[in-house]
C-alpha atoms as a PDB file:
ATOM      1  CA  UNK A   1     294.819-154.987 -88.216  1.00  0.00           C
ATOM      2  CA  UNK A   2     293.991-158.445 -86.889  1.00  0.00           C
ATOM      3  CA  UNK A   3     297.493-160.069 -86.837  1.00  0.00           C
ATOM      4  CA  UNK A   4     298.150-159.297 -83.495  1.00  0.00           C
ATOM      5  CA  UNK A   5     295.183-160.578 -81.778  1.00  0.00           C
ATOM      6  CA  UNK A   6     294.602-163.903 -79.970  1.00  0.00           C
ATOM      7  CA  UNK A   7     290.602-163.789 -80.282  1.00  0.00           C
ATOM      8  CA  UNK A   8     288.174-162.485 -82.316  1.00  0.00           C
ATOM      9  CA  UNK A   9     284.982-161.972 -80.372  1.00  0.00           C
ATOM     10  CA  UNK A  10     282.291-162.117 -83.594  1.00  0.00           C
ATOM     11  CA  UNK A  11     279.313-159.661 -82.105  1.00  0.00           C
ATOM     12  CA  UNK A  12     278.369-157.624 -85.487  1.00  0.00           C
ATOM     13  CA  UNK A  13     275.226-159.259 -86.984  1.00  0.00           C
ATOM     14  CA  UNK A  14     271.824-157.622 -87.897  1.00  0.00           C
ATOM     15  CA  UNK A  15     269.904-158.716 -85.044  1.00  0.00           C
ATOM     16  CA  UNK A  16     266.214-157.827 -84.655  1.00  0.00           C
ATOM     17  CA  UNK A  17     264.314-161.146 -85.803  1.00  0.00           C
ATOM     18  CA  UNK A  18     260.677-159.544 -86.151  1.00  0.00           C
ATOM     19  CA  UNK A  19     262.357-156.881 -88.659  1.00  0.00           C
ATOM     20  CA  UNK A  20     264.172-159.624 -90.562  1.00  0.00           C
ATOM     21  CA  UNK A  21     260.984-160.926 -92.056  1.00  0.00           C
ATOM     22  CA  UNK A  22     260.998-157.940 -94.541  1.00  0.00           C
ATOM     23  CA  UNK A  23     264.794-157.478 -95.165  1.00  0.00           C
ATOM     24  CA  UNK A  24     265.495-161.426 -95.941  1.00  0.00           C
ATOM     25  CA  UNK A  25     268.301-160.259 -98.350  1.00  0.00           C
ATOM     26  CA  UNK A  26     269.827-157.882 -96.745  1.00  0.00           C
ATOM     27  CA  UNK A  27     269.943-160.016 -93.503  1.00  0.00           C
ATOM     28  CA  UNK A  28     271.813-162.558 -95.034  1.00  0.00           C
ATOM     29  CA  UNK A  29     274.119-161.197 -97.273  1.00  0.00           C
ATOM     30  CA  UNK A  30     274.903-159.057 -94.657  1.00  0.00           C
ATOM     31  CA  UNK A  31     275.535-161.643 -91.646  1.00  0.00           C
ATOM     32  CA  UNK A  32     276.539-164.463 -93.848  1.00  0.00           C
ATOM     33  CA  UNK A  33     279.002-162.739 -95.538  1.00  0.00           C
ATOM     34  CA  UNK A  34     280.650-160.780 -92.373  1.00  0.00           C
ATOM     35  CA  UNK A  35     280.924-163.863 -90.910  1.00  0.00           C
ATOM     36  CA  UNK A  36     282.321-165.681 -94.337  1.00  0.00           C
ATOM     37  CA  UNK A  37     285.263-162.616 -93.704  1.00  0.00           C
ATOM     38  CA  UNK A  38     285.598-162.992 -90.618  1.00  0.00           C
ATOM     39  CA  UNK A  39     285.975-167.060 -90.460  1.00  0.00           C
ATOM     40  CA  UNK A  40     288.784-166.443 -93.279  1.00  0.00           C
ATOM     41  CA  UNK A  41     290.497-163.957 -91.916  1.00  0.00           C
ATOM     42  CA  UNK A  42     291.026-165.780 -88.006  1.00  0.00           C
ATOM     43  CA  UNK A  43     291.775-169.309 -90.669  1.00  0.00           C
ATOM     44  CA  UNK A  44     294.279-167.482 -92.232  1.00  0.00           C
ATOM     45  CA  UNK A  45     296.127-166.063 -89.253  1.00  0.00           C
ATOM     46  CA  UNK A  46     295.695-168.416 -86.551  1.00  0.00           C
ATOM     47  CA  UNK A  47     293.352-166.225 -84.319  1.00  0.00           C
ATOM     48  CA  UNK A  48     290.632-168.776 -82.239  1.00  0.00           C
ATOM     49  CA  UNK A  49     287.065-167.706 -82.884  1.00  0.00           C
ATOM     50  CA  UNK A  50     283.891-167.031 -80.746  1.00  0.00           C
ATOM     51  CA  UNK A  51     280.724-166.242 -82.406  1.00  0.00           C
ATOM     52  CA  UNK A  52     277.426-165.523 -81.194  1.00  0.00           C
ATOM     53  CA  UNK A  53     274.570-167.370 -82.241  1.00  0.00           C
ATOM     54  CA  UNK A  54     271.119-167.571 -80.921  1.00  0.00           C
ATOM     55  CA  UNK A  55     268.866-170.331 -78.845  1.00  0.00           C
ATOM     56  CA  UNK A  56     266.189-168.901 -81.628  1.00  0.00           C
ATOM     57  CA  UNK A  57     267.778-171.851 -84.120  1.00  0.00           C
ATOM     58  CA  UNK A  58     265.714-174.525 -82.369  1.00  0.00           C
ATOM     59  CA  UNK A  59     262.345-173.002 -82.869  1.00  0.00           C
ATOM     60  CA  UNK A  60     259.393-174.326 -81.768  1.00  0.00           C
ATOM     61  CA  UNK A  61     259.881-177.856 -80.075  1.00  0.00           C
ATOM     62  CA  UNK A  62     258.353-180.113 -77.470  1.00  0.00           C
ATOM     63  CA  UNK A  63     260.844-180.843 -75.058  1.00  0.00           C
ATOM     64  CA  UNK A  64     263.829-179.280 -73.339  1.00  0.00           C
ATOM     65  CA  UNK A  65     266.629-179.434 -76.233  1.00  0.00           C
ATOM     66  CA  UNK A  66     270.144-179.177 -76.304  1.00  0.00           C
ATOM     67  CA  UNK A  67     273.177-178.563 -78.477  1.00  0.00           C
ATOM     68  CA  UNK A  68     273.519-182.182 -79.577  1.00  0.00           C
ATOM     69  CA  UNK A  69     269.902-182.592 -81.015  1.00  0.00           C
ATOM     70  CA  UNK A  70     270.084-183.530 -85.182  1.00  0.00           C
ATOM     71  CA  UNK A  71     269.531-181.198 -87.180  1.00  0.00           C
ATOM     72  CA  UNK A  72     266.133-182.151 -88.670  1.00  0.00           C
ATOM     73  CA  UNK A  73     265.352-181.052 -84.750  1.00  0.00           C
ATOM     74  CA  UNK A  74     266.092-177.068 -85.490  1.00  0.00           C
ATOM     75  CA  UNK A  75     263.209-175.347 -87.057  1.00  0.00           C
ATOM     76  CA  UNK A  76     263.809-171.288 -86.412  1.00  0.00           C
ATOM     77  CA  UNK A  77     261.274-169.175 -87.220  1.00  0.00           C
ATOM     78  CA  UNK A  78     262.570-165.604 -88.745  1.00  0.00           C
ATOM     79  CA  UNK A  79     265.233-165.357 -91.057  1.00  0.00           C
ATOM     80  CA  UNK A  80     267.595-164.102 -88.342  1.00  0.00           C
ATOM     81  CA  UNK A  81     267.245-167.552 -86.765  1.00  0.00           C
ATOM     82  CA  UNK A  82     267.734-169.313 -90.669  1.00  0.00           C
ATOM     83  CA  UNK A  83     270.854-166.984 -90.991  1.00  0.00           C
ATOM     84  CA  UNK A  84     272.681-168.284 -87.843  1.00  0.00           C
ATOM     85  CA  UNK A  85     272.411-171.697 -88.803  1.00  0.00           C
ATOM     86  CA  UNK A  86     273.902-170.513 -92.202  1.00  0.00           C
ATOM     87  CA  UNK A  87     276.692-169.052 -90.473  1.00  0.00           C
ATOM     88  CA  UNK A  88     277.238-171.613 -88.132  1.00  0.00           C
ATOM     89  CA  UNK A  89     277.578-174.452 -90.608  1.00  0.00           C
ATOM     90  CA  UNK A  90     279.931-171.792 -92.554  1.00  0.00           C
ATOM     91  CA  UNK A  91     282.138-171.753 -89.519  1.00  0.00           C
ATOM     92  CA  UNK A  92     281.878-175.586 -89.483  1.00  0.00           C
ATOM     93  CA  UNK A  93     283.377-175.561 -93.190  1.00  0.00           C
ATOM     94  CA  UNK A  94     285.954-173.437 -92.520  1.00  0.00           C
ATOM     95  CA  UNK A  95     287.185-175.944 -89.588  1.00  0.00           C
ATOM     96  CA  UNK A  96     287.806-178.183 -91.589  1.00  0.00           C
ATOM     97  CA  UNK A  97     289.379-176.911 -94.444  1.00  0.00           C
ATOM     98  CA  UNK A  98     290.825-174.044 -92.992  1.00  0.00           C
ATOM     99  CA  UNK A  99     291.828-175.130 -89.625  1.00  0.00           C
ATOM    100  CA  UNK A 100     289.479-172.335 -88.008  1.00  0.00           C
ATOM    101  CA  UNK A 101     289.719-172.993 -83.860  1.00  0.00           C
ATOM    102  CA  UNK A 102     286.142-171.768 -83.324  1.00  0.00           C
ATOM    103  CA  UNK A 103     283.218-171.841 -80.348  1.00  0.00           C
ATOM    104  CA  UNK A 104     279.728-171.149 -81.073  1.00  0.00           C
ATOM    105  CA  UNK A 105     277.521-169.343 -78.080  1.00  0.00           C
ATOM    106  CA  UNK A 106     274.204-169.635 -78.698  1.00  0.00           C
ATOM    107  CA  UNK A 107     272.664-167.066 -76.251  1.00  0.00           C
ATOM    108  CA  UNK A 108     269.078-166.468 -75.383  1.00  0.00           C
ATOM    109  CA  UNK A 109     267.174-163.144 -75.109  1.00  0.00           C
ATOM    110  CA  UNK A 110     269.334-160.687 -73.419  1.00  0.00           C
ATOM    111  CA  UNK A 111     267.878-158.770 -70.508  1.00  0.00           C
ATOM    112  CA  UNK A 112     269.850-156.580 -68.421  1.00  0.00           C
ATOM    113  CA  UNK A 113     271.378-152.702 -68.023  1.00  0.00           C
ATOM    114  CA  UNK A 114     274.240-152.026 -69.820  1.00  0.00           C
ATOM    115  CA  UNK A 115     275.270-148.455 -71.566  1.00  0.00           C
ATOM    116  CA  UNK A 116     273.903-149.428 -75.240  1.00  0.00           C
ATOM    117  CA  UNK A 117     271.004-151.076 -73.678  1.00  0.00           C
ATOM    118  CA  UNK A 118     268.524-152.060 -76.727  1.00  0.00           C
ATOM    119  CA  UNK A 119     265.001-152.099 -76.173  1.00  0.00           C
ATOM    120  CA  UNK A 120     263.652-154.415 -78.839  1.00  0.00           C
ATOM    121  CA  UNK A 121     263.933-157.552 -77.034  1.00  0.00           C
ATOM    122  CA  UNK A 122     261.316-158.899 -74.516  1.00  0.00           C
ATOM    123  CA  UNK A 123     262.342-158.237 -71.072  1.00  0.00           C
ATOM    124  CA  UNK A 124     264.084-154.903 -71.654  1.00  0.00           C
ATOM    125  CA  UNK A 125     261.081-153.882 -74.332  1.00  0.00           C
ATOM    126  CA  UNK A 126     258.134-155.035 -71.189  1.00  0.00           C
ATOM    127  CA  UNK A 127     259.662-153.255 -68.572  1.00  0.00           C
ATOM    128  CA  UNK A 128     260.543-149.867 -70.888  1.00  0.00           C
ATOM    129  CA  UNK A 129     256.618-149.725 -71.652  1.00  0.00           C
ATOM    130  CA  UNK A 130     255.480-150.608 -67.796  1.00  0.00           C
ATOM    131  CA  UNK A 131     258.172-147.901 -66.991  1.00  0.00           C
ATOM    132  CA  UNK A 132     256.547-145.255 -69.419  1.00  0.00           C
ATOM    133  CA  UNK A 133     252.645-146.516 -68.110  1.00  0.00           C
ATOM    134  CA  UNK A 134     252.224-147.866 -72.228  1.00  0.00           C
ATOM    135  CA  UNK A 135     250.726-151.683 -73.145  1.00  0.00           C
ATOM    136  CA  UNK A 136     252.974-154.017 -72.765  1.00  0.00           C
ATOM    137  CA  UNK A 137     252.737-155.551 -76.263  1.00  0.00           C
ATOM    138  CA  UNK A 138     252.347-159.186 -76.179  1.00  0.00           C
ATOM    139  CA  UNK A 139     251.827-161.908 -79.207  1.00  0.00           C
ATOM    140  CA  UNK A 140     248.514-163.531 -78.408  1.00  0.00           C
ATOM    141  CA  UNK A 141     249.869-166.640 -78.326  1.00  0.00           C
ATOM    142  CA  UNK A 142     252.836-165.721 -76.397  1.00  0.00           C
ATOM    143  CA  UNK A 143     251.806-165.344 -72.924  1.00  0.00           C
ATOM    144  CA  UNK A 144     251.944-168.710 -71.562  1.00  0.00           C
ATOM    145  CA  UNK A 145     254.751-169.974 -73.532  1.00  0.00           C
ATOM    146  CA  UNK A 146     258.271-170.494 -72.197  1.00  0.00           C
ATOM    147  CA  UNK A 147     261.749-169.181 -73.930  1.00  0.00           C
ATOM    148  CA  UNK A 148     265.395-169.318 -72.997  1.00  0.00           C
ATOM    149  CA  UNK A 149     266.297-165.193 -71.562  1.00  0.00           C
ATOM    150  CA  UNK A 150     269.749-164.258 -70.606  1.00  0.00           C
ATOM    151  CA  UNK A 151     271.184-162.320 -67.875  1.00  0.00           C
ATOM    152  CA  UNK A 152     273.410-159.892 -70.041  1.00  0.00           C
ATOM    153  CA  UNK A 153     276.655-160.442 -67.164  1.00  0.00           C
ATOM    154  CA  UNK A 154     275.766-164.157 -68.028  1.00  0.00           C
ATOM    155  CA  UNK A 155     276.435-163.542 -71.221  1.00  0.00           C
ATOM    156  CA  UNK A 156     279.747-161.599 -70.541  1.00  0.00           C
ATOM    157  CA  UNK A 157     280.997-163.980 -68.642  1.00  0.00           C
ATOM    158  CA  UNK A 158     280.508-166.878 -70.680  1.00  0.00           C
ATOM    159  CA  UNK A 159     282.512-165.542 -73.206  1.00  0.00           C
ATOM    160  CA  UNK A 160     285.505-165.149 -70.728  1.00  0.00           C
ATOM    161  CA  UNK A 161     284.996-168.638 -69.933  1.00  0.00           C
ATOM    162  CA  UNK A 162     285.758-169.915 -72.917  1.00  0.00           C
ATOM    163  CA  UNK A 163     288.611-167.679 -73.860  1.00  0.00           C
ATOM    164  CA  UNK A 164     289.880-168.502 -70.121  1.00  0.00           C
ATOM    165  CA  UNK A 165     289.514-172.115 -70.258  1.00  0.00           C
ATOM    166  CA  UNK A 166     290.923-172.269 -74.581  1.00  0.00           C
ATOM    167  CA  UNK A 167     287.912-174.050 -75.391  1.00  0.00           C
ATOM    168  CA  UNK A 168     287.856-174.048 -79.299  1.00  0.00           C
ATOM    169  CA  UNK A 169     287.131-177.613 -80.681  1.00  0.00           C
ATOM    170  CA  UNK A 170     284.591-176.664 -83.013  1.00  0.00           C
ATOM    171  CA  UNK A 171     281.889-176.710 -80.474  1.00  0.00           C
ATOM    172  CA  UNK A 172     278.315-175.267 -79.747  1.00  0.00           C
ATOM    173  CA  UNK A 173     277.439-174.295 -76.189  1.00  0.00           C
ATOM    174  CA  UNK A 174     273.388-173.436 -75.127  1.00  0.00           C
ATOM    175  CA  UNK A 175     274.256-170.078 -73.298  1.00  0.00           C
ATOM    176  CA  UNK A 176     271.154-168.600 -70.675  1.00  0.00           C
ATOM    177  CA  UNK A 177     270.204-167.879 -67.504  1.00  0.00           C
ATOM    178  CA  UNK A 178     266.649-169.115 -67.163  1.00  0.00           C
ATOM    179  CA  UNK A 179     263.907-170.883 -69.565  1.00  0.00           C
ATOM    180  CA  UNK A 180     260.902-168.785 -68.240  1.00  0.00           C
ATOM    181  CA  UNK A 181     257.075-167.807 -69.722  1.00  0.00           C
ATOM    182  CA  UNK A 182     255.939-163.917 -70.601  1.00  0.00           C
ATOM    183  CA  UNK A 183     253.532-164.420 -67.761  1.00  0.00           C
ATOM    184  CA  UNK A 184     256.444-165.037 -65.241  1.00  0.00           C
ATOM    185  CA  UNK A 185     257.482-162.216 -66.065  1.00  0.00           C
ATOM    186  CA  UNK A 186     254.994-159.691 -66.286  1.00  0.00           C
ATOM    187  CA  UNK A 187     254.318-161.021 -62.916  1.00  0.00           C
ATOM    188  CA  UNK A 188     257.948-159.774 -61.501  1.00  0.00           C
ATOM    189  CA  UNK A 189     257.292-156.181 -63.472  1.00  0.00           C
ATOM    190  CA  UNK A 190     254.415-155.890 -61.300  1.00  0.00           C
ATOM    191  CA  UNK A 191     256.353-156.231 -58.357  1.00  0.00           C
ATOM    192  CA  UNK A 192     258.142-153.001 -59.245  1.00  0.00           C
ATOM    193  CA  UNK A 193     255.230-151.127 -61.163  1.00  0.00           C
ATOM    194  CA  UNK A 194     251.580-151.550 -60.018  1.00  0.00           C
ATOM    195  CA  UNK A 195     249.739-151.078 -63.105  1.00  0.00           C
ATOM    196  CA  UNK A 196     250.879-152.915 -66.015  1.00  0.00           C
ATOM    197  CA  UNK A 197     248.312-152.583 -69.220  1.00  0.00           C
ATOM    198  CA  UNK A 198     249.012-155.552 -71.613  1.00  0.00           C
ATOM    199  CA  UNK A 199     248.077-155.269 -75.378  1.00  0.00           C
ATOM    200  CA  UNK A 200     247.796-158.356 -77.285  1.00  0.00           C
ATOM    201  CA  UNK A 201     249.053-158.173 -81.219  1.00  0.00           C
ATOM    202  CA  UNK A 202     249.377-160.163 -83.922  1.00  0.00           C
ATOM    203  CA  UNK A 203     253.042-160.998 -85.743  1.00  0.00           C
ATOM    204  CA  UNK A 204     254.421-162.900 -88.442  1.00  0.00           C
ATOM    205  CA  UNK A 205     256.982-164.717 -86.556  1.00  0.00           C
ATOM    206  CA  UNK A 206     257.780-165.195 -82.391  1.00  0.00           C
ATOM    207  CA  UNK A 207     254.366-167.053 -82.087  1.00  0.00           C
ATOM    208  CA  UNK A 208     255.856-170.219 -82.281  1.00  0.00           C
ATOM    209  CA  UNK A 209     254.998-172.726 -79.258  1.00  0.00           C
ATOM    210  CA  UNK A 210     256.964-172.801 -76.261  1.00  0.00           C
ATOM    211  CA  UNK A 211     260.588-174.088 -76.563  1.00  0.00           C
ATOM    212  CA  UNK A 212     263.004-174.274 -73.307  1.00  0.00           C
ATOM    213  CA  UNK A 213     267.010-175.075 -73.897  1.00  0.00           C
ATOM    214  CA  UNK A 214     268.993-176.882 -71.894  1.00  0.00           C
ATOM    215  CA  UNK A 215     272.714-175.435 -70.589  1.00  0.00           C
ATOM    216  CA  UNK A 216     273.741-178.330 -69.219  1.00  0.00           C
ATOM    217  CA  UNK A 217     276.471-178.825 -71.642  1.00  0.00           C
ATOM    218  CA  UNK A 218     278.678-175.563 -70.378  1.00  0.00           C
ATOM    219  CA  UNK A 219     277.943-175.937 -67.028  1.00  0.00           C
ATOM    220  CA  UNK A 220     279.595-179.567 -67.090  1.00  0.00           C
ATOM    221  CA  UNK A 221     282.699-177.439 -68.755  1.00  0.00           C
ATOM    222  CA  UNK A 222     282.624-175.791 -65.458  1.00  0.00           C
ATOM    223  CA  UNK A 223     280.640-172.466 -66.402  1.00  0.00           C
ATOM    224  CA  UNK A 224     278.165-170.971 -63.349  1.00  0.00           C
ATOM    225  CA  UNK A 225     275.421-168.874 -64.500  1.00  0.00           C
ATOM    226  CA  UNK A 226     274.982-166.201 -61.206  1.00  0.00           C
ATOM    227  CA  UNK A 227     272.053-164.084 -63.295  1.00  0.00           C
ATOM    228  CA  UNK A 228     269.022-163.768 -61.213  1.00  0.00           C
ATOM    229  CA  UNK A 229     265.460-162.769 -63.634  1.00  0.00           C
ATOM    230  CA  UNK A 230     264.156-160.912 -60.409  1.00  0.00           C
ATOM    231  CA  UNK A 231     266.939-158.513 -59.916  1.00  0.00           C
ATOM    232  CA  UNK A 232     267.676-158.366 -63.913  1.00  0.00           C
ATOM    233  CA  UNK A 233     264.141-156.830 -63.857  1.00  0.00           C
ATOM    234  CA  UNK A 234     264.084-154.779 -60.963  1.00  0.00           C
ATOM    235  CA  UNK A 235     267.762-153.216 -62.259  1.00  0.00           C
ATOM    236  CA  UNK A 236     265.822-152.360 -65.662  1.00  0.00           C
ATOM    237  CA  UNK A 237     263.418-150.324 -64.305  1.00  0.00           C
ATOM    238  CA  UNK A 238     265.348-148.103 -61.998  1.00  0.00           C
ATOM    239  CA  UNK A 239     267.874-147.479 -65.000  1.00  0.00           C
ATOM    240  CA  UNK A 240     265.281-146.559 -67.203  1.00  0.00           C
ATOM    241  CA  UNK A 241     263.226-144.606 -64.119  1.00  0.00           C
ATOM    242  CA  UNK A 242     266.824-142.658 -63.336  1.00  0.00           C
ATOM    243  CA  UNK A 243     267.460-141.568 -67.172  1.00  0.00           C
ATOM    244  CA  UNK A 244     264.088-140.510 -67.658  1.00  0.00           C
END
C-alpha cells in the first residue's frame, strides 16, 4: 500500500502522558513497535520520513534548551515522553543501517480548533472547563511554570515545510509557537469568560519545574511560526460556545 508514496507523515502514537503512567507496557510496545514498522517499511522502499515527537523529552530543565543539548540533558517525565526518545533513537538506527531519510518534529502542546479537536491537553482542556463554568484543574505546582504550546496551523505547517524544502538528514527540529506559564494563560481565558474557578490537584507526573524550548533551529531553515496564543484561545472558546 505504501509503494507509491513519497512521505510518510508518522502521527499514530498513544498520546495522553498523564494516562501513560498506568499503561507503561502497553504505551511502549505499542508506539515503539508502530514506529519499529513504520521506520522499516519507508527503509525498505525509499519513502522519506517525518515523525512527531514531543518538546516533553527535555523535562524539567533550567534554561531555554534546544535540539542540540546531550543527551544526559533530556530527563522526560511520563512514559510517553521515555517512549519518544525510544523511538527517536530507533529512527536514528535505522538511518544508518537502513538508509531511512527521516526528520523528527518535536512539537509542543497543541492548542487550537480543528474537527477532531482533543480536549486532554492544557489550553484546549482550560478553556473547555471555563467554557462549561467547571474548575479549571491545575497541578499545584503548575501555575507559575512555563512550557513550550503550539498553535495547531503551526504545527501543520511545519510539516509542509519540511516536505517542501526535502529536509531529511536525520535531523531533530524544536517545533512551537510560544514558551508561556498556566497563569498567562488563564489570564487570556478571562478575557473571553469572566469567571474562571481554578481547582488545584495533585498528579504523578506534569509537575516538573518550568522548562522553555528554543525554535531557533527551524526558523534559521527558513520556517515562520504566524500562531498567535491570544486568538488560539479566543477561537477555542467560540468553537466550543457554537457546538454546545
Amino acid at each position: 500500500k505504501l509503494k507509491n508514496y513519497d512521505y510518510l507523515i508518522h502521527l499514530a502514537a498513544m498520546t495522553d502522558a498523564e494516562s501513560s503512567v498506568k499503561n507503561q507496557k502497553k504505551v511502549k510496545k505499542n508506539n515503539l513497535e508502530g514506529t519499529k514498522r513504520i521506520g522499516m517499511a519507508c527503509a525498505h522502499l525509499g519513502i522519506k520520513l517525518v515523525f512527531l515527537s514531543s518538546t516533553s523529552v527535555y523535562g524539567t530543565q533550567n534554561k531555554i534548551i534546544d535540539e542540540e543539548c546531550d543527551k544526559d540533558e533530556l530527563n522526560p517525565q511520563s512514559p510517553y515522553a521515555a517512549t519518544k526518545i525510544s523511538e527517536e533513537n530507533i529512527l536514528k538506527r535505522l538511518s544508518k543501517k537502513e538508509k531511512l531519510n527521516f526528520t523528527i518534529l518535536r512539537f509542543g502542546t497543541i492548542f487550537g480548533t480543528s474537527r477532531g479537536m482533543r480536549f486532554h491537553t492544557a489550553i484546549n482542556k482550560f478553556c473547555w472547563q471555563a467554557a462549561f463554568n467547571t474548575p479549571i484543574t491545575i497541578w499545584k505546582t503548575a501555575y507559575n511554570q512555563k512550557r513550550p504550546y503550539l498553535d495547531l496551523k503551526d504545527g501543520i505547517d511545519s510539516i509542509i515545510f519540511i516536505i517542501d524544502n526535502e529536509i531529511f538528514n536525520s535531523d531533530i527540529f524544536n517545533v512551537l509557537t510560544i514558551n508561556t506559564s498556566v497563569r498567562e494563560i488563564i489570564l487570556i481565558i478571562k478575557k473571553y469568560i469572566s469567571k474562571v474557578k481554578i481547582k488545584h490537584v495533585n498528579s504523578k507526573i506534569m509537575n516538573q519545574l518550568s522548562y522553555e524550548v528554543s525554535s531557533k533551529k527551524i526558523i534559521d531553515k527558513g520556517f515562520v511560526f504566524n500562531g498567535n496564543l491570544k486568538k488560539g484561545i479566543k477561537d477555542i472558546i467560540s468553537y466550543i460556545k457554537i457546538s454546545s
